[in-house]
Every structure is written in C-alpha cells, then in structure tokens.
N, C-alpha and C. Protein backbone atom coordinates (compact mmCIF):
# COMPACT_ATOMS: atom_id res chain seq x y z
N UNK A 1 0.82 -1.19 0.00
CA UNK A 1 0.00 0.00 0.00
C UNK A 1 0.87 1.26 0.00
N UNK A 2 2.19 1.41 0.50
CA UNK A 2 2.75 2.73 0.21
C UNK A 2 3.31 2.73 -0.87
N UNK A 3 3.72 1.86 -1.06
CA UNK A 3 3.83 2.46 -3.11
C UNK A 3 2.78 3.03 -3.56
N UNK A 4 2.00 1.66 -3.50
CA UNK A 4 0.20 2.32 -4.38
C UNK A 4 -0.38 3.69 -3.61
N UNK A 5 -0.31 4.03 -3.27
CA UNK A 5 -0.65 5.17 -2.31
C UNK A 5 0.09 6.59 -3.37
N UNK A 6 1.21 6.53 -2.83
CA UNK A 6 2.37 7.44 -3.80
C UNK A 6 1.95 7.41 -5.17
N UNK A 7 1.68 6.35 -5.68
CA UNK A 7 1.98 6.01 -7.38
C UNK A 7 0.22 6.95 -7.34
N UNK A 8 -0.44 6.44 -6.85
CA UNK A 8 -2.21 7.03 -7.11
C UNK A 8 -1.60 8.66 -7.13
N UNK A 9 -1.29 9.24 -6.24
CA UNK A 9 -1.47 10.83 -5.94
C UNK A 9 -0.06 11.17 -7.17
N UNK A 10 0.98 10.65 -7.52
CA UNK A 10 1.36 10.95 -8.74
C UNK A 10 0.55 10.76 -9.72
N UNK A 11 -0.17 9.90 -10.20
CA UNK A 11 -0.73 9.69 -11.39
C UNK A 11 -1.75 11.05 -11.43
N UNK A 12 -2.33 11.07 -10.36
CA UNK A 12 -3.33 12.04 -10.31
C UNK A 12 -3.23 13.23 -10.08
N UNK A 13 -2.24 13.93 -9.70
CA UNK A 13 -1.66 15.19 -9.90
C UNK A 13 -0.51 15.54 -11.19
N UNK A 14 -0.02 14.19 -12.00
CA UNK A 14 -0.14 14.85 -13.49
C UNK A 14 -1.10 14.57 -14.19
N UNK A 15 -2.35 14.19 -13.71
CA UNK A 15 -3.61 14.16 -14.35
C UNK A 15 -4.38 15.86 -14.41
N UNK A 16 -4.06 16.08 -12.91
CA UNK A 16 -4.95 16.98 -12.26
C UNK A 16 -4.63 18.40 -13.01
N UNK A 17 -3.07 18.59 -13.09
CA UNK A 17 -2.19 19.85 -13.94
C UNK A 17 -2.80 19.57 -15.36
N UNK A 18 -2.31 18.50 -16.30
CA UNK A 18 -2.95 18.42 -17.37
C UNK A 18 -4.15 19.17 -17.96
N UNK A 19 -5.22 18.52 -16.85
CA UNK A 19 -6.48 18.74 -17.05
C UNK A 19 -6.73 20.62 -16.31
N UNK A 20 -6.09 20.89 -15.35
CA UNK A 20 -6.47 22.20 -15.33
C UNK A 20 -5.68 23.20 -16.06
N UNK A 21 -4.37 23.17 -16.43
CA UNK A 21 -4.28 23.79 -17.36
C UNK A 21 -5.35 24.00 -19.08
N UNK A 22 -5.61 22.95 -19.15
CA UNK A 22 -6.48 22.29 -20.14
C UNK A 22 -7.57 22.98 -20.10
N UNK A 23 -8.16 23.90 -18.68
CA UNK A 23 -9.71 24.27 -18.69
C UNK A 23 -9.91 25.59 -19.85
N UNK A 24 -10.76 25.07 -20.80
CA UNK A 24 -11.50 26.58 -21.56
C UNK A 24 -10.94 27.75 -20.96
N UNK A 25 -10.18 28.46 -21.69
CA UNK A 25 -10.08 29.79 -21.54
C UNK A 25 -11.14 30.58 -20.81
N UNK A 26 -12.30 30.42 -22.32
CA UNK A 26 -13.48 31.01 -21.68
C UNK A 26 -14.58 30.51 -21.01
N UNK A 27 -14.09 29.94 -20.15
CA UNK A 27 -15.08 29.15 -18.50
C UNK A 27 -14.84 29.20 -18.01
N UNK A 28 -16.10 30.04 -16.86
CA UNK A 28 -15.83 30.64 -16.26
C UNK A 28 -15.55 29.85 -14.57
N UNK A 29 -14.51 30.42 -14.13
CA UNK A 29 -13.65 29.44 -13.49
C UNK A 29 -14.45 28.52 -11.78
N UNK A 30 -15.35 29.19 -11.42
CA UNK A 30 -16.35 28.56 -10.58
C UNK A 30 -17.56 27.24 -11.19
N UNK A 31 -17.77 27.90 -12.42
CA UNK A 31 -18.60 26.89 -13.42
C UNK A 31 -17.64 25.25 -13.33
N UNK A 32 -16.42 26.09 -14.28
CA UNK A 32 -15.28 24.37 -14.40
C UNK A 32 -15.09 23.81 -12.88
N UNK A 33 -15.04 24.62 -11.59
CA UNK A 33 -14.78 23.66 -10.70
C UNK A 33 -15.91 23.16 -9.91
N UNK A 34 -17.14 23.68 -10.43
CA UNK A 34 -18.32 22.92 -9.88
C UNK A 34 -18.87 21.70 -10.44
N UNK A 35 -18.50 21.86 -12.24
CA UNK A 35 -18.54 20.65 -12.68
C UNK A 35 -17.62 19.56 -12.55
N UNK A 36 -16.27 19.52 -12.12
CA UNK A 36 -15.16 18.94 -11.49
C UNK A 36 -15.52 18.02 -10.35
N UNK A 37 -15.97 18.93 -9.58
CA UNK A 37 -16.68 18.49 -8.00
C UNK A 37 -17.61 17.57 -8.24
N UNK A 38 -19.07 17.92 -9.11
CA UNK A 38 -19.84 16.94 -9.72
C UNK A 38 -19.35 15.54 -9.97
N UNK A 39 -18.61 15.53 -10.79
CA UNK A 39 -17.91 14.44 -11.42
C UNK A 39 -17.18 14.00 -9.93
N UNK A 40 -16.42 14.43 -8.99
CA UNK A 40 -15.74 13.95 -8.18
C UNK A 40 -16.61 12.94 -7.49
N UNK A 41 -17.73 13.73 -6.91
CA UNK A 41 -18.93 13.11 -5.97
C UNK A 41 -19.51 11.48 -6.69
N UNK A 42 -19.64 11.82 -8.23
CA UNK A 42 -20.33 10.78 -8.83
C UNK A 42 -19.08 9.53 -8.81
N UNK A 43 -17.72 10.04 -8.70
CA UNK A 43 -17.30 8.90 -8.51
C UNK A 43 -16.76 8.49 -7.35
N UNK A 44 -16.93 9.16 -6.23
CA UNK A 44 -17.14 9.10 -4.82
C UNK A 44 -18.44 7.86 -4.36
N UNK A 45 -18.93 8.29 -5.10
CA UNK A 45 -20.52 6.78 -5.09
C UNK A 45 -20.12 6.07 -5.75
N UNK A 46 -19.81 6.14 -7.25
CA UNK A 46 -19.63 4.74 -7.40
C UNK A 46 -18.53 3.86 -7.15
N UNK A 47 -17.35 4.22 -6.21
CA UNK A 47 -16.56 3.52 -5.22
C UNK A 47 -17.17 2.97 -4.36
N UNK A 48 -18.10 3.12 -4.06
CA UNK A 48 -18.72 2.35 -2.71
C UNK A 48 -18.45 1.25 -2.48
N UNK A 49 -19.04 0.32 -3.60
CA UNK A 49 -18.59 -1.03 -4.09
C UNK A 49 -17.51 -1.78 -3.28
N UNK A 50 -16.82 -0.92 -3.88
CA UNK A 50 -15.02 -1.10 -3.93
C UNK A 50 -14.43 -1.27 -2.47
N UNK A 51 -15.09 0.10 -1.99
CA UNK A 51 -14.37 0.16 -0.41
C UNK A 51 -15.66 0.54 0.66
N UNK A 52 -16.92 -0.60 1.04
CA UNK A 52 -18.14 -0.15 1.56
C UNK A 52 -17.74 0.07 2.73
N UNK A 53 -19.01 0.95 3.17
CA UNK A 53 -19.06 1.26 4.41
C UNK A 53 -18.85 0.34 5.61
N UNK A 54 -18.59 0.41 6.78
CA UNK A 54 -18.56 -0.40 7.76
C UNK A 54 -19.48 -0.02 8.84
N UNK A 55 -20.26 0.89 8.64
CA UNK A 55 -21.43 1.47 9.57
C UNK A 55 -21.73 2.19 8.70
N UNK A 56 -23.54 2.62 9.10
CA UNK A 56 -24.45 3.78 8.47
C UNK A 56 -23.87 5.01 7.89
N UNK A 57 -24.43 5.21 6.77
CA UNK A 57 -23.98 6.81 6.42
C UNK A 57 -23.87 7.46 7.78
N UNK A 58 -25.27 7.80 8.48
CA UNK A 58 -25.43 8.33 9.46
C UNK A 58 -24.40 8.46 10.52
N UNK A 59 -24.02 7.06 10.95
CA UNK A 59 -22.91 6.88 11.98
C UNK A 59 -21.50 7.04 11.30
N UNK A 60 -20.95 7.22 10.22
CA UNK A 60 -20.18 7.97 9.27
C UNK A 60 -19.94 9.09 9.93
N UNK A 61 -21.13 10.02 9.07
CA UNK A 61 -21.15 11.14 9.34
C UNK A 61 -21.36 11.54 10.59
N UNK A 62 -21.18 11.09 11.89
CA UNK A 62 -20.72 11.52 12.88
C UNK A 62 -19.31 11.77 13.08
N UNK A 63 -19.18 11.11 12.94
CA UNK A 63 -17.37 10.46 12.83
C UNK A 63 -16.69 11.85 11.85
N UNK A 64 -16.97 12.48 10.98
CA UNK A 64 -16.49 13.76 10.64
C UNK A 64 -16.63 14.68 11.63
N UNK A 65 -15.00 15.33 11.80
CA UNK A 65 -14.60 16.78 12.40
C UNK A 65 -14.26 18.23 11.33
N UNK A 66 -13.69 18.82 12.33
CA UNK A 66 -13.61 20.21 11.51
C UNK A 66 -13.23 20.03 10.39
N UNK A 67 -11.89 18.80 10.05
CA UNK A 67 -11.30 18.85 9.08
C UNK A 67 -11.54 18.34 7.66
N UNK A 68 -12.88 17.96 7.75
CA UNK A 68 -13.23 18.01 6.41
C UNK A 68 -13.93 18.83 5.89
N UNK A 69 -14.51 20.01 6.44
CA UNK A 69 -14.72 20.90 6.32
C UNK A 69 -13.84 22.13 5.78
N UNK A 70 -12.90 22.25 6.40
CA UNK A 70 -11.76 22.93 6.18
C UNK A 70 -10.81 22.29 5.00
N UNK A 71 -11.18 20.94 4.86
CA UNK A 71 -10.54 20.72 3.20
C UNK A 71 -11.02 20.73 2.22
N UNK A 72 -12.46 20.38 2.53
CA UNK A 72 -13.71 21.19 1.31
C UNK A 72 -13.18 22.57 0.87
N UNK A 73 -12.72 23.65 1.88
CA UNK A 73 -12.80 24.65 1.31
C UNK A 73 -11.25 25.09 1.21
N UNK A 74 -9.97 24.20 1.41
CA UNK A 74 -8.76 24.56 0.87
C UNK A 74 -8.55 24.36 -0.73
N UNK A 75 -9.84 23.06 -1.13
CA UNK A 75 -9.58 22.37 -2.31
C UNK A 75 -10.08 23.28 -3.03
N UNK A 76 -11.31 24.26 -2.71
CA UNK A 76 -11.98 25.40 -3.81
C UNK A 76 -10.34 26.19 -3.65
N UNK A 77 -9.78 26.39 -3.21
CA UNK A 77 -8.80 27.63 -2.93
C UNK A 77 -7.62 26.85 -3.92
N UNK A 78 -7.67 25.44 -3.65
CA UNK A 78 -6.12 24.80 -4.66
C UNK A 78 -6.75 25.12 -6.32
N UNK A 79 -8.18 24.06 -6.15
CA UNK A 79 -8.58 25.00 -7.48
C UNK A 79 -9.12 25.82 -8.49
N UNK A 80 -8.92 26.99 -7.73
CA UNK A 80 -9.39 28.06 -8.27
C UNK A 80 -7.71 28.58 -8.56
N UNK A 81 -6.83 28.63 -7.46
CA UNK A 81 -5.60 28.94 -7.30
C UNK A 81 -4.83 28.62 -8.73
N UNK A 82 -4.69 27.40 -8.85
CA UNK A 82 -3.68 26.95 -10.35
C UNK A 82 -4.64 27.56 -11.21
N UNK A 83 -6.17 27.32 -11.49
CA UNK A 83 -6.70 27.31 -12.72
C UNK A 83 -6.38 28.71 -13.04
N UNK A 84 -6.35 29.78 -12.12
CA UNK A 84 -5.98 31.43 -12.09
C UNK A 84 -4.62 31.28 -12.61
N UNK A 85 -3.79 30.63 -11.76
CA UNK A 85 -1.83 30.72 -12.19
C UNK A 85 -1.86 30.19 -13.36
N UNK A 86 -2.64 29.19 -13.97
CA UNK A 86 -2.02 28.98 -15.56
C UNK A 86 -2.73 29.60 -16.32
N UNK A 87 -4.05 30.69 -16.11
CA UNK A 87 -4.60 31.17 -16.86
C UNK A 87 -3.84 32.48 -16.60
N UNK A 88 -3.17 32.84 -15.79
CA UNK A 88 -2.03 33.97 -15.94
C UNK A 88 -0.66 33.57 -16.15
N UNK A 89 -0.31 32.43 -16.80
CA UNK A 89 0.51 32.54 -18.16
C UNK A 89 1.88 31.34 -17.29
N UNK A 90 1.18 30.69 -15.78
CA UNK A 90 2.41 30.27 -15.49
C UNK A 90 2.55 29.11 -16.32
N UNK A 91 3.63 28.37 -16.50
CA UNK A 91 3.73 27.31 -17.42
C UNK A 91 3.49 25.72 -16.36
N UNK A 92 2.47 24.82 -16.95
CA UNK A 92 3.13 23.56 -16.12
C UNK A 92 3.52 23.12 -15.42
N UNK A 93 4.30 22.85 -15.96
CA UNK A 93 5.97 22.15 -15.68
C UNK A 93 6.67 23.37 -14.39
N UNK A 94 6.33 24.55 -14.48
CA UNK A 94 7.02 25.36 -13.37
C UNK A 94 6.13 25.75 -11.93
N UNK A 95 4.96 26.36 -12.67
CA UNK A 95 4.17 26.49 -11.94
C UNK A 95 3.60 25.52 -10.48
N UNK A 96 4.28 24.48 -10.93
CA UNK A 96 3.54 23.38 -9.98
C UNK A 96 4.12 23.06 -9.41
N UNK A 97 5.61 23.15 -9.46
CA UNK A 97 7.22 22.69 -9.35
C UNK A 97 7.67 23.93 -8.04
N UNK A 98 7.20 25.47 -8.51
CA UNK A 98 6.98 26.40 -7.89
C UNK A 98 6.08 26.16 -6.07
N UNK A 99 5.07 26.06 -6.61
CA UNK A 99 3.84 25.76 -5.59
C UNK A 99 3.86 24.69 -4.37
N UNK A 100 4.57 23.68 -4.99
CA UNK A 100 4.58 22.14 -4.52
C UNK A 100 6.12 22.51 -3.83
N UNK A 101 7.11 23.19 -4.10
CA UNK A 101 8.04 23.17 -2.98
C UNK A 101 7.54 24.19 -1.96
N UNK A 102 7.02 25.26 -2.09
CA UNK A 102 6.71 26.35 -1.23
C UNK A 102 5.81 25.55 -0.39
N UNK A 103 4.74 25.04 -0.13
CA UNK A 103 4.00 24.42 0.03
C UNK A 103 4.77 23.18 1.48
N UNK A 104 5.47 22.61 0.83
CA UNK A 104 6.07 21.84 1.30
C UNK A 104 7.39 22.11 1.94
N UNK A 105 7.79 23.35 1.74
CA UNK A 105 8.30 24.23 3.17
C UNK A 105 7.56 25.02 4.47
N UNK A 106 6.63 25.09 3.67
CA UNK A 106 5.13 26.00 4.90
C UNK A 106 4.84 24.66 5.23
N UNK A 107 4.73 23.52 5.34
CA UNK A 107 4.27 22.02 6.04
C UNK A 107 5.21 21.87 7.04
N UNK A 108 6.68 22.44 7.01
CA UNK A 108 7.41 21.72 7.74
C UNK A 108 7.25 22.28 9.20
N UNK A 109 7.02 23.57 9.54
CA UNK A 109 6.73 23.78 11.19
C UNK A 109 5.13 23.27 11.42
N UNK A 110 3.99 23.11 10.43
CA UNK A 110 3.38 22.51 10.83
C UNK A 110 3.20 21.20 11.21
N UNK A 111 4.28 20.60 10.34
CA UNK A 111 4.42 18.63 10.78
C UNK A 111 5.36 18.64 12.48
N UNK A 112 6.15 19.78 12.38
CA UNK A 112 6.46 19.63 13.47
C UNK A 112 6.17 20.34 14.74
N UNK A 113 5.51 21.21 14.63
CA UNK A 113 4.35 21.84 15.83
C UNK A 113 3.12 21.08 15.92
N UNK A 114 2.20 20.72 14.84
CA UNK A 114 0.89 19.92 15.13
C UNK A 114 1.15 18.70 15.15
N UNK A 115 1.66 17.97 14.38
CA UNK A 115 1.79 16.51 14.33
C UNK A 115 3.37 15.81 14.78
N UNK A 116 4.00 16.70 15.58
CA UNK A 116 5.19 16.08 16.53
C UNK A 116 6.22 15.57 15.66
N UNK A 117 6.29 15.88 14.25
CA UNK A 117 7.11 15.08 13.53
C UNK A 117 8.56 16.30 13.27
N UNK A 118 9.94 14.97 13.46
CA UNK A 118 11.12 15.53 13.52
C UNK A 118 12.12 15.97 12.34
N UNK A 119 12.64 17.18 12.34
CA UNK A 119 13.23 18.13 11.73
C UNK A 119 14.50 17.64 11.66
N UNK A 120 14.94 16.86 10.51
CA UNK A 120 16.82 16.24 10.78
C UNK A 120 17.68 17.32 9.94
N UNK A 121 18.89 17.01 9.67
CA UNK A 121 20.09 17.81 9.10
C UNK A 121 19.39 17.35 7.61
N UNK A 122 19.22 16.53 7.35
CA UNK A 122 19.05 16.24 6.24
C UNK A 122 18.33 16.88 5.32
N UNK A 123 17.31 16.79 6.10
CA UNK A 123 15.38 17.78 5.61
C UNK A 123 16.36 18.97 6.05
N UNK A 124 16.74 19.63 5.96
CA UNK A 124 17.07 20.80 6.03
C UNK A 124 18.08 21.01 5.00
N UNK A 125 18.86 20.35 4.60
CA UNK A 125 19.61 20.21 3.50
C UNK A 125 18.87 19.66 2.62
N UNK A 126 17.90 19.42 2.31
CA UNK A 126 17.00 19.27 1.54
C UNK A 126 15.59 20.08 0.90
N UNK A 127 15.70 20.68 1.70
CA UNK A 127 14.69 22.16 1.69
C UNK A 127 15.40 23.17 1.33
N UNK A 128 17.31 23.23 1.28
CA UNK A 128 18.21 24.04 1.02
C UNK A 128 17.92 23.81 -0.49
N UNK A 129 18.39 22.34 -0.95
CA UNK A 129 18.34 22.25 -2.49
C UNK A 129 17.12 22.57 -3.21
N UNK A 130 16.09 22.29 -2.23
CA UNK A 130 14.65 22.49 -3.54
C UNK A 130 14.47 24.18 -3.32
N UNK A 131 15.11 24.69 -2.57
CA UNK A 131 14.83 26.50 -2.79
C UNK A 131 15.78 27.09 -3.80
N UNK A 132 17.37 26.14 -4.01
CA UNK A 132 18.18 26.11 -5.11
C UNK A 132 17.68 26.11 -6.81
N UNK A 133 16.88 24.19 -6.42
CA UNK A 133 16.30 23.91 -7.74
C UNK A 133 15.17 24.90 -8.20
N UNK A 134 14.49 25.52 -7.12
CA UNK A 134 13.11 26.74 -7.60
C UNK A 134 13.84 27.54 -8.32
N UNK A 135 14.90 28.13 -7.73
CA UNK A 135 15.64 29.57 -8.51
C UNK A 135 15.87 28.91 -9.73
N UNK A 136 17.02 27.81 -9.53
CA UNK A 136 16.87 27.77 -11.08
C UNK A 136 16.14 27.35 -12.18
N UNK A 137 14.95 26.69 -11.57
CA UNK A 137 13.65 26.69 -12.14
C UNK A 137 13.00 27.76 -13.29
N UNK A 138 12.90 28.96 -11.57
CA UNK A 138 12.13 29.85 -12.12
C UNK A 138 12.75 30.93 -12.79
N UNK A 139 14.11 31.06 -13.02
CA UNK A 139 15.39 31.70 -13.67
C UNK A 139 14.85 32.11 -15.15
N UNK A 140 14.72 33.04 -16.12
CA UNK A 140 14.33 32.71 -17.24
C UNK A 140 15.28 33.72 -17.96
C-alpha cells in the first residue's frame, strides 16, 4: 500500500495539472470547478462497491470533524488557485514545481508543531536544495 498510495497521488496530480491547465479559456472558473466536483462526488458513489461502508452513512457522518470541512474549502482555494496561475501565463511544468516546494516548506513547522514530527540535518539540507532547484527553475 505505500507504493500504491504514492503512485495514485502521482498519477493524479499529473492528471490533475494536465487537465487544469487544459480548462476553456473562456469558463468561467467557478462553473469548471463545480462541474469537477460533480464528477468527483459521482465517482465518490460509485466507489462504494469497492471500499463499503462499515457502519451507516449516518454513523459515518458523525465520525467527521472540523477537518473536512476545512478541506472542502482549501480544495476550492487549490482549485481556483492553479486554474488562475495557468490562466495567468504560469507554465506547467514550473508552476507546480513552484507551488509544490513552497507548500512543502510552509508544512514543515506545521508537521512539526501539530503533528510532533522531527526536523533532521538532512530535511534541512534538503529544503536548502529544492529553494536552489526553484531559482533555477524559475530563472528565465
């Protein structure tokens, strides 16, 4: 499962860039991510199958806290966010490369203030090179 895990959220975040760079110019950008969402939900059900419930919707939906709430509404913010950055001219290949290290430097006092997780020489020499590889990324 941690391969397959990794390999799913790669496949699907060069799916995800593809396809939002990809959105109509002229659509309008709440329209494309409501129909997105649509489509998400419809295949949110028809997984069921696949991975059923183990108690009631009902008793489910107890079992949700703040935080799916609060990722409902980071995901309108991720995409509205790119579909805006590549419709203002960022490219791909940079744009995401851009986002996804910044991102993943703003995680690191949160993995290690909320979720107790440890800060080595390494990850730090490693957060050195991907602020390296951005510059020369974003170098033009």
């Amino acid at each position: 499962m941690f391969i397959l895990s990794i390999t799913i959220v790669i496949i699907a975040n060069v799916v995800y860039h593809s396809a939002q760079k990809s959105v109509a110019a002229n659509a309008h950008p709440l329209v494309a991510t409501l129909v997105a969402y649509v489509v998400a939900i419809l295949l949110c059900v028809a997984a069921f199958p696949f991975m059923p419930l183990q108690n009631s919707i009902s008793e489910e939906l107890k079992r949700i806290n703040w935080s799916s709430y609060m990722l409902g509404a980071s995901i309108v913010g991720v995409e509205l966010g790119y579909l805006l950055a590549y419709r203002a001219g960022w490219d791909v290949s940079i744009g995401s490369v851009v986002a996804n290290v910044a991102i993943a430097i703003m995680l690191i006092p949160v993995g290690v203030l909320m979720f107790k997780e440890s800060l080595s020489w390494t990850t730090i020499a490693g957060i050195a090179l991907c602020l390296m590889g951005v510059a020369l990324i974003a170098k033009k």
